[in-house]
PDB file of N, CA and C in Angstrom:
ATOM      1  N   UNK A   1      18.274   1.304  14.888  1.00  0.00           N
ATOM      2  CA  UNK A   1      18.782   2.622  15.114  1.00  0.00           C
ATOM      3  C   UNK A   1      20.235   2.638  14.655  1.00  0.00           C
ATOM      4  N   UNK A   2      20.629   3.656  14.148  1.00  0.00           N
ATOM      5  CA  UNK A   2      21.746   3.840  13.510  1.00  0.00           C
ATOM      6  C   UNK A   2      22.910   5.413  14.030  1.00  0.00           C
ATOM      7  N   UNK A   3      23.667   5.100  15.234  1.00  0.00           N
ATOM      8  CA  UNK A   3      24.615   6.479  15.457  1.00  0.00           C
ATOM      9  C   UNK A   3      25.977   6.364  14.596  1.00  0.00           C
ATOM     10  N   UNK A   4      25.955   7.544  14.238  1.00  0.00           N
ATOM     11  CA  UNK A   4      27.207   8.135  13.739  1.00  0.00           C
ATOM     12  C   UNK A   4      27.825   8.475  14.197  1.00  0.00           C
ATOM     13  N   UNK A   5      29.360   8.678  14.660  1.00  0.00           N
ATOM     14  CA  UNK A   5      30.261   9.421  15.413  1.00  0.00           C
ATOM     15  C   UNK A   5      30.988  10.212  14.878  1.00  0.00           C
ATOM     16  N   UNK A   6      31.382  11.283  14.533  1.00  0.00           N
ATOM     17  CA  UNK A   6      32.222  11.943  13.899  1.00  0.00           C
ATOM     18  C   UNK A   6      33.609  12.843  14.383  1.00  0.00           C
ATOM     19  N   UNK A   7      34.281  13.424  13.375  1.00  0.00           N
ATOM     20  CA  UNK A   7      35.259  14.315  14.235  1.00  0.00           C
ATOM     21  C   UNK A   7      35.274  15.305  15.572  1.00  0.00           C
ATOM     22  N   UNK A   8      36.079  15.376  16.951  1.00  0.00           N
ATOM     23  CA  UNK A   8      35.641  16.119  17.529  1.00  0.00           C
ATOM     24  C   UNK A   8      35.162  17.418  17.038  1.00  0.00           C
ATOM     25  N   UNK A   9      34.562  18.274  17.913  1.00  0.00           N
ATOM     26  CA  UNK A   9      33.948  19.869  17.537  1.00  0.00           C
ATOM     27  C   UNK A   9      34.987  20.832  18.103  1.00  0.00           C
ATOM     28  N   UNK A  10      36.032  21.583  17.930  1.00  0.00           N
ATOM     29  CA  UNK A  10      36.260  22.547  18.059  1.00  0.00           C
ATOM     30  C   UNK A  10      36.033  24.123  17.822  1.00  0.00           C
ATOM     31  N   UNK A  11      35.223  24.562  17.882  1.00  0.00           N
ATOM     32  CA  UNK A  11      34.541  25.560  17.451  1.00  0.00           C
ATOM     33  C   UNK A  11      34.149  26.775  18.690  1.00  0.00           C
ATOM     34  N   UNK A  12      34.406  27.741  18.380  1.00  0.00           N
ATOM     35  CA  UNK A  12      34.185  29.040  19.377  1.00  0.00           C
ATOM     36  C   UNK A  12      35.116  28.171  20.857  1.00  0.00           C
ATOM     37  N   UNK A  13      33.506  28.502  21.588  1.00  0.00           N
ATOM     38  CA  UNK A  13      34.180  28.349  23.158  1.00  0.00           C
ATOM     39  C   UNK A  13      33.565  26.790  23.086  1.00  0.00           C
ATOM     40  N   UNK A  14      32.801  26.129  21.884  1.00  0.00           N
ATOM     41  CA  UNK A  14      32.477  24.667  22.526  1.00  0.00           C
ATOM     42  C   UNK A  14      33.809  23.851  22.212  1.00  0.00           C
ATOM     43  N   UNK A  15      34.272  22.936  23.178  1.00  0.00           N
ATOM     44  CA  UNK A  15      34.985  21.813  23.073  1.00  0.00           C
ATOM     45  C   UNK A  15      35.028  20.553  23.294  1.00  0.00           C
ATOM     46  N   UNK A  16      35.588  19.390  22.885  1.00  0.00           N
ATOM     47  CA  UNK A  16      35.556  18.225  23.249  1.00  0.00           C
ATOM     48  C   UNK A  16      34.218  17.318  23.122  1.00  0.00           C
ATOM     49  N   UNK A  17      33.190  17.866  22.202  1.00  0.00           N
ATOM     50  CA  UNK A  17      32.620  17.154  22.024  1.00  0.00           C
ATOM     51  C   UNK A  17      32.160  16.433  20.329  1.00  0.00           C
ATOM     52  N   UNK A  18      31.288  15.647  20.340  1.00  0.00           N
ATOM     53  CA  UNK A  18      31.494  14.851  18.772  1.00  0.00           C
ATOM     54  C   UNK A  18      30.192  15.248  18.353  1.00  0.00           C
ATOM     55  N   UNK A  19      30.354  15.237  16.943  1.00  0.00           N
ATOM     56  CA  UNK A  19      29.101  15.287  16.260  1.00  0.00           C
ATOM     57  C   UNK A  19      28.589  13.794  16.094  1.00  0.00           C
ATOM     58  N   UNK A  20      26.773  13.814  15.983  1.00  0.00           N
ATOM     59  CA  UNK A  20      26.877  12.321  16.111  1.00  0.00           C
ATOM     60  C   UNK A  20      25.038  12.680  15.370  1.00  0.00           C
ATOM     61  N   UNK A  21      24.945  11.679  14.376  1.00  0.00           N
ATOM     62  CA  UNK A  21      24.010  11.818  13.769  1.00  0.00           C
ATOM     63  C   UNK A  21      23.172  10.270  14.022  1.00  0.00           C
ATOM     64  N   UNK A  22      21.980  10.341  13.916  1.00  0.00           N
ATOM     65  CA  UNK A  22      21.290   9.289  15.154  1.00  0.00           C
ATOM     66  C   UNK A  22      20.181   8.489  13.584  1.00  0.00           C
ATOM     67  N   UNK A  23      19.984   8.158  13.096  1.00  0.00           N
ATOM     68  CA  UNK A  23      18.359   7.853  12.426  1.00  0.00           C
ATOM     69  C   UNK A  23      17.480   6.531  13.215  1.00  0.00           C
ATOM     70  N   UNK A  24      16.370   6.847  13.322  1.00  0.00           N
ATOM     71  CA  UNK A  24      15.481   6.135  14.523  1.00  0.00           C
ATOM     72  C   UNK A  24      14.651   5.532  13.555  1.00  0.00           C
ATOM     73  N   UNK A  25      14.448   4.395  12.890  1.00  0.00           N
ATOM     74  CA  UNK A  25      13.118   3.841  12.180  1.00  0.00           C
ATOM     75  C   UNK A  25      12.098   3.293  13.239  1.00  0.00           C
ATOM     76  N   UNK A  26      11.003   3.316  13.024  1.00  0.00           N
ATOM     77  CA  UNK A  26      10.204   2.662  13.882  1.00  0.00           C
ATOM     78  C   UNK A  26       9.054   2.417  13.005  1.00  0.00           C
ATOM     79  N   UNK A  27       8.017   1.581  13.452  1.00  0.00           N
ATOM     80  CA  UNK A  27       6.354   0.959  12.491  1.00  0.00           C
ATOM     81  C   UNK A  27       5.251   2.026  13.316  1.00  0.00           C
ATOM     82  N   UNK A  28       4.679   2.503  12.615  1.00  0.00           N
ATOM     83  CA  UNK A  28       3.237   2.939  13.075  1.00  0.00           C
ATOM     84  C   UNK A  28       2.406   2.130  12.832  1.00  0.00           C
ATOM     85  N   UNK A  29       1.481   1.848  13.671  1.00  0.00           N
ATOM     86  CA  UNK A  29       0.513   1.028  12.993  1.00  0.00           C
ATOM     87  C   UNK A  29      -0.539   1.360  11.763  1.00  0.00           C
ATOM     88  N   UNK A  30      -1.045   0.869  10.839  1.00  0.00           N
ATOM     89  CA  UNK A  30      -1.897   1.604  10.048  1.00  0.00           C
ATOM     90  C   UNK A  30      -3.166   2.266  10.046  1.00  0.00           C
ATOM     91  N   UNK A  31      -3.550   1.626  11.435  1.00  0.00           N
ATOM     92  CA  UNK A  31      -4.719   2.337  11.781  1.00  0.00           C
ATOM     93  C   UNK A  31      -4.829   3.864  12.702  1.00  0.00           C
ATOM     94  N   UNK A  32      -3.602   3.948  13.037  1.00  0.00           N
ATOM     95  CA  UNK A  32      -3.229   4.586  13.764  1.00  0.00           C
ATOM     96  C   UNK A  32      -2.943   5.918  12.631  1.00  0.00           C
ATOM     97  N   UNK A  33      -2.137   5.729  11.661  1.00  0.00           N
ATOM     98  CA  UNK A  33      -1.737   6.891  10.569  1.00  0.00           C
ATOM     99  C   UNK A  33      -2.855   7.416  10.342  1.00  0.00           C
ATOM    100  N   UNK A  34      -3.371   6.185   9.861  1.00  0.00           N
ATOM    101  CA  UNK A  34      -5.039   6.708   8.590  1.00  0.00           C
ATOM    102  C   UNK A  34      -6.302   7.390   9.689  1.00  0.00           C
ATOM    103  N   UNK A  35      -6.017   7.202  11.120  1.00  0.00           N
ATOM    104  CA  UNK A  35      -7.744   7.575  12.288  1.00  0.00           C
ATOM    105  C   UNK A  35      -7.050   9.119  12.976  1.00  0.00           C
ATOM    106  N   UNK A  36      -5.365   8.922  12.621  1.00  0.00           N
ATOM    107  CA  UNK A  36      -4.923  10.104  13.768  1.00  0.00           C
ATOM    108  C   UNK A  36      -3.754  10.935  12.890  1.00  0.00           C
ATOM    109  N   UNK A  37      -2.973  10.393  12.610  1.00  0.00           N
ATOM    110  CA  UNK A  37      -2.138  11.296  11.641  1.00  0.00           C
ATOM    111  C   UNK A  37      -2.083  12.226  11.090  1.00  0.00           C
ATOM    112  N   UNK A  38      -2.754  11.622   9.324  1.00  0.00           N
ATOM    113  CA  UNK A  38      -3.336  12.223   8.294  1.00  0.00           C
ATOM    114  C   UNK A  38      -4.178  13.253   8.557  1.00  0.00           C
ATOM    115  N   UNK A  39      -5.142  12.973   9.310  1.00  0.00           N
ATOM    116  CA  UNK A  39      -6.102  14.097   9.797  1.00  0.00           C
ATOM    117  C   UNK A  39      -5.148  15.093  10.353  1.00  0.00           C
ATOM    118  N   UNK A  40      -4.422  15.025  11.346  1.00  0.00           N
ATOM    119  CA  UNK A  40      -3.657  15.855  12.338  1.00  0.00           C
ATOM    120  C   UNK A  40      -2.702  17.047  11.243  1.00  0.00           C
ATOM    121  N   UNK A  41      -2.203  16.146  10.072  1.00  0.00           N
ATOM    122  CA  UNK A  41      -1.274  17.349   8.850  1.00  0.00           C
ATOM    123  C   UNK A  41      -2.753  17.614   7.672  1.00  0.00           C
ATOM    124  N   UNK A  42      -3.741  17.789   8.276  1.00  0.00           N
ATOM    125  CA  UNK A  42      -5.186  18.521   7.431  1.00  0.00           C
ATOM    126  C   UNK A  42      -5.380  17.523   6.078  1.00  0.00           C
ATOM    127  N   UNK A  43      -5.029  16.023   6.293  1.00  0.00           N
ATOM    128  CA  UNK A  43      -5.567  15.591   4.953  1.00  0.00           C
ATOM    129  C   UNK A  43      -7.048  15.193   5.358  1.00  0.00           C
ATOM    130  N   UNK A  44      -7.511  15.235   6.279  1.00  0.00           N
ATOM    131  CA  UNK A  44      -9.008  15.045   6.343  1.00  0.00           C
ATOM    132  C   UNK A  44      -8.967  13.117   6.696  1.00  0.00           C
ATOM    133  N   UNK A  45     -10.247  12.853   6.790  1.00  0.00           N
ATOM    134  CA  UNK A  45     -10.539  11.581   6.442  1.00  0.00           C
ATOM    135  C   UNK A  45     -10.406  10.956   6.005  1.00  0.00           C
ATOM    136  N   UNK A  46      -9.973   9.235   5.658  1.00  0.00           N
ATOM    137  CA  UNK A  46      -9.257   8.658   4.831  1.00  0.00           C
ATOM    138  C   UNK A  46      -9.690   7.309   4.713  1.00  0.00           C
ATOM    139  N   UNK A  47     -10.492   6.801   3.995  1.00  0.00           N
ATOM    140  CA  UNK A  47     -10.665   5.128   3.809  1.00  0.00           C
ATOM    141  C   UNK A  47      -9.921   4.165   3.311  1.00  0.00           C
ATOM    142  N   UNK A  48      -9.636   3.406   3.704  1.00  0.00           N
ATOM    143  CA  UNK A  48      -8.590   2.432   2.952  1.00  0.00           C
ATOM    144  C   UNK A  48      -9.926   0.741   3.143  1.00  0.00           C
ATOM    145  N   UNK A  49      -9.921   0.788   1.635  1.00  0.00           N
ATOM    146  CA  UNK A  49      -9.868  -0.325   1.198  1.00  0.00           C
ATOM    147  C   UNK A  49      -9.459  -1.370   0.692  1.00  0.00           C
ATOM    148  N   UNK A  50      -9.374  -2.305   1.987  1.00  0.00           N
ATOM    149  CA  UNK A  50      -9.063  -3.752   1.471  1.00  0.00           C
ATOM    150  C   UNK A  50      -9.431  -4.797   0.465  1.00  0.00           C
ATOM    151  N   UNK A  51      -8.532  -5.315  -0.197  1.00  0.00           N
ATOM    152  CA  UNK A  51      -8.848  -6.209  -1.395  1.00  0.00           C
ATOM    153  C   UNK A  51      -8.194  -7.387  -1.354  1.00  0.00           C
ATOM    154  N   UNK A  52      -8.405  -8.180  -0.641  1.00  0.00           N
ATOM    155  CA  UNK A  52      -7.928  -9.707  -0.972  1.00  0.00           C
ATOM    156  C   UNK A  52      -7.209 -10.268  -1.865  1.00  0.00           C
ATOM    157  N   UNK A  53      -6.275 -10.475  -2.447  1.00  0.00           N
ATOM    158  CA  UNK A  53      -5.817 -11.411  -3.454  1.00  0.00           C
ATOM    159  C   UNK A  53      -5.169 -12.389  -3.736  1.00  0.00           C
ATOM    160  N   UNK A  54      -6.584 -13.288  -4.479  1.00  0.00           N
ATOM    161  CA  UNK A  54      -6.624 -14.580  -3.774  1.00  0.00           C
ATOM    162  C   UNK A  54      -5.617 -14.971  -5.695  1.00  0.00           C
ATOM    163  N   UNK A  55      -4.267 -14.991  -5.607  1.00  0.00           N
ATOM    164  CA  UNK A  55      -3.803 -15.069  -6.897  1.00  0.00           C
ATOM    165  C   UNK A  55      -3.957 -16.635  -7.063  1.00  0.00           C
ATOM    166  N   UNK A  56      -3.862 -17.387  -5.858  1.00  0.00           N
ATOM    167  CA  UNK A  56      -3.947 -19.065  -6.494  1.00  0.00           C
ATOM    168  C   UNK A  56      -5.286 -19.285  -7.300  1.00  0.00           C
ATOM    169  N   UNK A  57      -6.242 -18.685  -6.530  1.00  0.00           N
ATOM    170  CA  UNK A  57      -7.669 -18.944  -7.282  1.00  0.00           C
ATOM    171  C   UNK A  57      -7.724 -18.413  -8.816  1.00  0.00           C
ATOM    172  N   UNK A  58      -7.048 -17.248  -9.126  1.00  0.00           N
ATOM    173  CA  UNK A  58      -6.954 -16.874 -10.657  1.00  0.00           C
ATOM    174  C   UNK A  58      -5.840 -16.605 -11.358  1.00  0.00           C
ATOM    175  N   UNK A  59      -4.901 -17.722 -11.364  1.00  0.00           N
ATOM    176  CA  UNK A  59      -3.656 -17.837 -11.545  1.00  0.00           C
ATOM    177  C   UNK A  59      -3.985 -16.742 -13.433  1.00  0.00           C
ATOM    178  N   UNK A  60      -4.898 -17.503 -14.183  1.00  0.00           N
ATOM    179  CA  UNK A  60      -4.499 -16.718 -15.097  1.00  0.00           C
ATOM    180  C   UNK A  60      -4.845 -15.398 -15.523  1.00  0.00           C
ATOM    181  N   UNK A  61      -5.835 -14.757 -14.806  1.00  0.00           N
ATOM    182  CA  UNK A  61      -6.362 -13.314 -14.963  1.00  0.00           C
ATOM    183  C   UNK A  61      -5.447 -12.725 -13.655  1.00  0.00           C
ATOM    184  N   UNK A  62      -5.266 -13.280 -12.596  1.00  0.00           N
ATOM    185  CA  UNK A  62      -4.758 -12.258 -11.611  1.00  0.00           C
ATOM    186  C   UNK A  62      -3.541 -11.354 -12.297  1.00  0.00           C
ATOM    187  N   UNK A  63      -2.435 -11.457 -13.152  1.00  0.00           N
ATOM    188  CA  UNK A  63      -1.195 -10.480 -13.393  1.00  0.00           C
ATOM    189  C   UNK A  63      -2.547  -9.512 -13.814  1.00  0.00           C
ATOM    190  N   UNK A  64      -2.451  -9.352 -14.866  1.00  0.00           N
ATOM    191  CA  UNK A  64      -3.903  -8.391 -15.503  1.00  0.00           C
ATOM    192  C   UNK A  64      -4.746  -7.887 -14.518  1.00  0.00           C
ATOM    193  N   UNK A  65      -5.149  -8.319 -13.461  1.00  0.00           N
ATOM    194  CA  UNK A  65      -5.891  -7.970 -12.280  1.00  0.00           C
ATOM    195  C   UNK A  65      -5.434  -6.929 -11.683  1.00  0.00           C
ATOM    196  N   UNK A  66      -4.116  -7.121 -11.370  1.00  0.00           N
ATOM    197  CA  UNK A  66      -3.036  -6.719 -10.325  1.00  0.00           C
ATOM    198  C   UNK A  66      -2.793  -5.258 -11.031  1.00  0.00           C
ATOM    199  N   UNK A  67      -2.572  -5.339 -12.316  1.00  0.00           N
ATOM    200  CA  UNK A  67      -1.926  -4.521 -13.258  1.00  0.00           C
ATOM    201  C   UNK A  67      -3.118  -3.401 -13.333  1.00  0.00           C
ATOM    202  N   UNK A  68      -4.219  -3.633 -13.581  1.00  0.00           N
ATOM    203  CA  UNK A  68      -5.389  -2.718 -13.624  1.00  0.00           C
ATOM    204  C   UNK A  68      -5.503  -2.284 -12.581  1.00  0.00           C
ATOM    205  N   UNK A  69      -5.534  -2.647 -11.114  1.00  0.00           N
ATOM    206  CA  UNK A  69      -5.583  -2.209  -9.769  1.00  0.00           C
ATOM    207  C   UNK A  69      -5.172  -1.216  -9.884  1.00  0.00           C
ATOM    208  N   UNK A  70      -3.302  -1.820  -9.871  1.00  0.00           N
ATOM    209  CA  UNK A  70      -1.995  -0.645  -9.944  1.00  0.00           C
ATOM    210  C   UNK A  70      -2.248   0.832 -10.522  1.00  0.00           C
ATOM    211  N   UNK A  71      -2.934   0.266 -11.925  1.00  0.00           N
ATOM    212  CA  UNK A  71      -3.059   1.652 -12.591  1.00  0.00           C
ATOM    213  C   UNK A  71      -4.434   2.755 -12.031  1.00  0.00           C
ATOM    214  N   UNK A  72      -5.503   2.131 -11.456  1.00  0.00           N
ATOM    215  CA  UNK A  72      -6.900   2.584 -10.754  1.00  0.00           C
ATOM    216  C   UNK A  72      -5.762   3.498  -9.723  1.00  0.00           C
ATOM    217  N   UNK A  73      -4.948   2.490  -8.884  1.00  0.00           N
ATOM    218  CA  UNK A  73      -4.393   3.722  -7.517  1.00  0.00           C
ATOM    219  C   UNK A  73      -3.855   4.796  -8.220  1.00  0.00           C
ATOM    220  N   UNK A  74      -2.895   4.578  -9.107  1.00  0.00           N
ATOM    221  CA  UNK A  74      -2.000   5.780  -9.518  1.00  0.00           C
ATOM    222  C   UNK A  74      -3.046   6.710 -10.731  1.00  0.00           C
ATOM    223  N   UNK A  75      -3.917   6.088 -10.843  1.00  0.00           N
ATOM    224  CA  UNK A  75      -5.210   7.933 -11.307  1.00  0.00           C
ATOM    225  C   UNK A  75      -5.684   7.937 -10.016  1.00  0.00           C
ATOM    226  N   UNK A  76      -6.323   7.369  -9.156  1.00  0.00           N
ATOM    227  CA  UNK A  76      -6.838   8.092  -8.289  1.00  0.00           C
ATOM    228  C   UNK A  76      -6.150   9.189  -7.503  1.00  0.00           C
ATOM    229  N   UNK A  77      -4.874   8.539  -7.088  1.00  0.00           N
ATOM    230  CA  UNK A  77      -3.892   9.679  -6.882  1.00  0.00           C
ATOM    231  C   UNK A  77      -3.343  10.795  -8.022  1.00  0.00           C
ATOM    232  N   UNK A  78      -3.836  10.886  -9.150  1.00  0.00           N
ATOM    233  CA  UNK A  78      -4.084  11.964  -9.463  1.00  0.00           C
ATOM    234  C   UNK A  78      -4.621  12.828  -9.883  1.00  0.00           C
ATOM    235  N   UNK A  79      -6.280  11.974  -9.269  1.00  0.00           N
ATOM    236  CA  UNK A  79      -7.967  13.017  -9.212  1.00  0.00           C
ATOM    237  C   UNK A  79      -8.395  12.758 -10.859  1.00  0.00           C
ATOM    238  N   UNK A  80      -7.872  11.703 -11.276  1.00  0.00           N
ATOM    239  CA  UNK A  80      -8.438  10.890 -12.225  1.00  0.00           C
ATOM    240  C   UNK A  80      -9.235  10.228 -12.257  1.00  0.00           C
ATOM    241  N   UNK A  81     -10.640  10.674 -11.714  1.00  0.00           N
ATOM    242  CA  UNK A  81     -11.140   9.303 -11.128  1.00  0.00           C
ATOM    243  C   UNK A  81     -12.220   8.620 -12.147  1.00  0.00           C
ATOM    244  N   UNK A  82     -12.563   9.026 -13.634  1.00  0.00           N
ATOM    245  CA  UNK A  82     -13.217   8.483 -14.383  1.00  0.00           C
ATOM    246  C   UNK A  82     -12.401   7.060 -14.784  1.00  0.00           C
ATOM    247  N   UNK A  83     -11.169   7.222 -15.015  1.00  0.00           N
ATOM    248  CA  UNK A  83     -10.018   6.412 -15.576  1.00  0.00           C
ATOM    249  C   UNK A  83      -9.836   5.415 -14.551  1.00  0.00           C
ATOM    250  N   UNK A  84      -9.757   5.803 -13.036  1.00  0.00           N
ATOM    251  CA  UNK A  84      -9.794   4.867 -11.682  1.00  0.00           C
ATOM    252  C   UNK A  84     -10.985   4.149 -11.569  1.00  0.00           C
ATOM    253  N   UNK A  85     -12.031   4.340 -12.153  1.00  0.00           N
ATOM    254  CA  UNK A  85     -13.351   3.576 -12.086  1.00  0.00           C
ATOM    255  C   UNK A  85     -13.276   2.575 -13.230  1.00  0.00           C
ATOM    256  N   UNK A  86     -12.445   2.856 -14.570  1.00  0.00           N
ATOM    257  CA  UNK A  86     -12.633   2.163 -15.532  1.00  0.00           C
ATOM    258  C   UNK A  86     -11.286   0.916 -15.074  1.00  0.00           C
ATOM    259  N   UNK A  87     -10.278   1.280 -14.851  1.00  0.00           N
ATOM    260  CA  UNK A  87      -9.411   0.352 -14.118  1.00  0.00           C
ATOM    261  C   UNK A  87     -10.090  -0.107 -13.147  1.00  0.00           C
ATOM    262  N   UNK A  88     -10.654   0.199 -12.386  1.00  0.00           N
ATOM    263  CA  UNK A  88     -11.361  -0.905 -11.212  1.00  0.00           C
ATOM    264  C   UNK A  88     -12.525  -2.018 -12.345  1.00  0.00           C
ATOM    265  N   UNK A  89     -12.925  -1.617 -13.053  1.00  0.00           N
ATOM    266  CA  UNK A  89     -13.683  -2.398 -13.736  1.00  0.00           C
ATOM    267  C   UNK A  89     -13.044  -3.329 -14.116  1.00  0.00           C
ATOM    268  N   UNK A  90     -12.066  -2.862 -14.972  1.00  0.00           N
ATOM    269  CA  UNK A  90     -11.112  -3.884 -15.998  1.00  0.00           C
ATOM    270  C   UNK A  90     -10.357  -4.959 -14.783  1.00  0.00           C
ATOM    271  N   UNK A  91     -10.043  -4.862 -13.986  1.00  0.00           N
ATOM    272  CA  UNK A  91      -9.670  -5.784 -12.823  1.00  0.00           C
ATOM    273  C   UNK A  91     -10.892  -6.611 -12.899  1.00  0.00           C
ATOM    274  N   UNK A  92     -12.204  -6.126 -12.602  1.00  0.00           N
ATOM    275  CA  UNK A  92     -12.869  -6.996 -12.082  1.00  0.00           C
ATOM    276  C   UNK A  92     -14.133  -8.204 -12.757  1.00  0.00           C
ATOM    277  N   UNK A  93     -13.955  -7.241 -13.963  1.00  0.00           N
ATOM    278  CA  UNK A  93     -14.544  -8.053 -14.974  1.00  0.00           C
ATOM    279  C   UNK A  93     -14.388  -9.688 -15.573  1.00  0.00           C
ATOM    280  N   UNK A  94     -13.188  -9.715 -15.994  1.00  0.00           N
ATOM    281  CA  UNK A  94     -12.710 -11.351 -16.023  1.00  0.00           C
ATOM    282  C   UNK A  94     -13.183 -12.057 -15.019  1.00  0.00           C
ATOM    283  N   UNK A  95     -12.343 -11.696 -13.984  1.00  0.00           N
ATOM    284  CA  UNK A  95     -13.212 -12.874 -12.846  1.00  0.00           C
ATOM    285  C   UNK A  95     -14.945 -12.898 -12.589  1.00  0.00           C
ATOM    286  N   UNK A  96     -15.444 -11.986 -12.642  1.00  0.00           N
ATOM    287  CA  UNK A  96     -16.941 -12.043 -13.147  1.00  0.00           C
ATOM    288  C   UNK A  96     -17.453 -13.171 -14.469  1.00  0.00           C
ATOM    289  N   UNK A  97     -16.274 -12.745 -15.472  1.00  0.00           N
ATOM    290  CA  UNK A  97     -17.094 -13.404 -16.688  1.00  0.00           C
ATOM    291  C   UNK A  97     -16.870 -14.788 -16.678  1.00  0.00           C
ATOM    292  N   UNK A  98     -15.219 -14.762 -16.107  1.00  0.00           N
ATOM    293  CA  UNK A  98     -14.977 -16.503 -15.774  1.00  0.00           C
ATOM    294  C   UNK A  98     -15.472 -16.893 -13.976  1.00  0.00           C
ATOM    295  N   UNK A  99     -16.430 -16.654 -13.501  1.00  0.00           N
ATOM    296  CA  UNK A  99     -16.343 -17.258 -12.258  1.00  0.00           C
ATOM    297  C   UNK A  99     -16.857 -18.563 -12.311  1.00  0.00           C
ATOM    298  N   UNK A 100     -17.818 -18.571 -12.760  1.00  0.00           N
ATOM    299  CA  UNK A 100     -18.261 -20.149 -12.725  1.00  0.00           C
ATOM    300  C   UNK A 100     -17.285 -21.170 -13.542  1.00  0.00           C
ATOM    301  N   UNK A 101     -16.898 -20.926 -14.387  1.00  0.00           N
ATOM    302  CA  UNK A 101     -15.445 -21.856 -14.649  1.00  0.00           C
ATOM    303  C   UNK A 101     -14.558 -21.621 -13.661  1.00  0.00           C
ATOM    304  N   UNK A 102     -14.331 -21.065 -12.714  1.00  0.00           N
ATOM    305  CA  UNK A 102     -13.078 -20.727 -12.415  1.00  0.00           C
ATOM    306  C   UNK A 102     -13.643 -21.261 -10.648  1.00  0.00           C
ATOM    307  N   UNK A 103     -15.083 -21.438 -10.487  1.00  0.00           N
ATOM    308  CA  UNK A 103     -15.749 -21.847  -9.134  1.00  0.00           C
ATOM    309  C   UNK A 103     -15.430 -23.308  -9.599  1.00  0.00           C
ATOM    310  N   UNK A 104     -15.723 -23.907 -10.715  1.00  0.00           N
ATOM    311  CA  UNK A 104     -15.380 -25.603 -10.997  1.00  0.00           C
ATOM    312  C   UNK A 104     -14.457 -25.995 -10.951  1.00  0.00           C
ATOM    313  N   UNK A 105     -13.088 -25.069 -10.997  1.00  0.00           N
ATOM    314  CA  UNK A 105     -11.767 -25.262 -11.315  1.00  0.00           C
ATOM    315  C   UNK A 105     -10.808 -25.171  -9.439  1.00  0.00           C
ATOM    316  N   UNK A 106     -11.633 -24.618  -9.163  1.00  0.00           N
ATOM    317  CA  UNK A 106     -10.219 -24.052  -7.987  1.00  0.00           C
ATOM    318  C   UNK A 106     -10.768 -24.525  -6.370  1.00  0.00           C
ATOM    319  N   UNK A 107     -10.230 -25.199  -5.901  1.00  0.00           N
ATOM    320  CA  UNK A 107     -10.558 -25.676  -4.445  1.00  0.00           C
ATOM    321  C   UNK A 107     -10.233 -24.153  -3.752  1.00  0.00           C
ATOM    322  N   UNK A 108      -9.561 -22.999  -3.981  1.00  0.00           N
ATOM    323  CA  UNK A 108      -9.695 -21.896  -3.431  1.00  0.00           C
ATOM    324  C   UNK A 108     -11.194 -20.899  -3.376  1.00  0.00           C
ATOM    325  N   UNK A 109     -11.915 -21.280  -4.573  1.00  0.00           N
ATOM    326  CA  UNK A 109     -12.961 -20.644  -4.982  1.00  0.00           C
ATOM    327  C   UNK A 109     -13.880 -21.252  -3.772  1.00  0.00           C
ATOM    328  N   UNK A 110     -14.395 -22.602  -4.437  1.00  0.00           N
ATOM    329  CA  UNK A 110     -14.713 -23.524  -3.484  1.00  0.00           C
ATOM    330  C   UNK A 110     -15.180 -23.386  -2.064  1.00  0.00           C
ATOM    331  N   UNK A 111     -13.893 -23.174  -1.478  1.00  0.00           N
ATOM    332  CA  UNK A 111     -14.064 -22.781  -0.234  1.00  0.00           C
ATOM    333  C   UNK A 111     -14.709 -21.434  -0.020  1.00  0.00           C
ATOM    334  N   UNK A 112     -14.387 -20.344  -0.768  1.00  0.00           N
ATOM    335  CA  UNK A 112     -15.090 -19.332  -0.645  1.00  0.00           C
ATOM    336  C   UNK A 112     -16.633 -19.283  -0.383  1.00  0.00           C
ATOM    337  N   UNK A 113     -16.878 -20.199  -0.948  1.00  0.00           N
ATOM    338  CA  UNK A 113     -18.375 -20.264  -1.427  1.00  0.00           C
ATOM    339  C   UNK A 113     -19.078 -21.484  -0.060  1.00  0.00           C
ATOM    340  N   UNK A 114     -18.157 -21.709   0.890  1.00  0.00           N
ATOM    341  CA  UNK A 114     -18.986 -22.343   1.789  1.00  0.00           C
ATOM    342  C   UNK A 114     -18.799 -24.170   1.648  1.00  0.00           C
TER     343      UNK A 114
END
C-alpha cells in the first residue's frame, strides 16, 4: 500500500486538512476472477486452459512452441479463430513428429510416460 500526503486544504469553509492519495494492490485468486468476476461485468463464462511447459523436455522446438502459442492467444483475442487453430497446430506438431526421438532422448519425457 502506498499513501501520499500532500499540501494542507484550504478551501471554502474546509480547513486543516491534507490531501492524501492511497493505492491498495492486492492478488485475486484466479479462480475466483474467471467463476465470479468476469461473469459479474457480463463477460459470460470463461475457460482457461492449462498447458504445461515442459521446455527441458523440448529444448529445441519449445522457443517455436512458445512463439506459436503466443500468436494462437493474440488471434483468439481478436475472434480470429481460423488463424488460432492453425497456431495451435503449428505449436503442436513438431513435438508430435519428433516424439519418439525426443521420448529416447529426455529423462523428462520418460517420466511422463510412466
Amino acid at each position: 500500500m502506498t499513501i501520499q500526503i500532500g499540501e494542507p486544504i484550504s478551501e471554502g469553509f474546509v480547513t486543516g486538512f491534507k490531501r492524501a492519495r492511497c493505492s491498495l494492490n492486492f492478488a485475486i485468486p484466479q479462480s475466483h476472477w474467471i467463476d465470479k468476476v468476469l461473469p459479474g461485468l457480463g463477460y459470460g463464462k470463461t475457460r482457461i486452459i492449462e498447458i504445461p511447459l515442459p521446455e527441458k523436455a523440448f529444448p529445441e522446438i519449445f522457443p517455436q512452441a512458445l512463439d506459436e502459442l503466443s500468436h494462437a492467444q493474440r488471434y483468439f483475442n481478436e475472434g480470429v479463430y481460423d488463424k488460432t487453430v492453425a497456431n495451435c497446430r503449428n505449436a503442436i506438431e513438431p513435438v508430435k513428429r519428433n516424439w519418439k526421438n525426443l521420448e529416447n532422448k529426455s529423462p523428462v519425457i520418460q517420466g511422463m510416460n510412466g
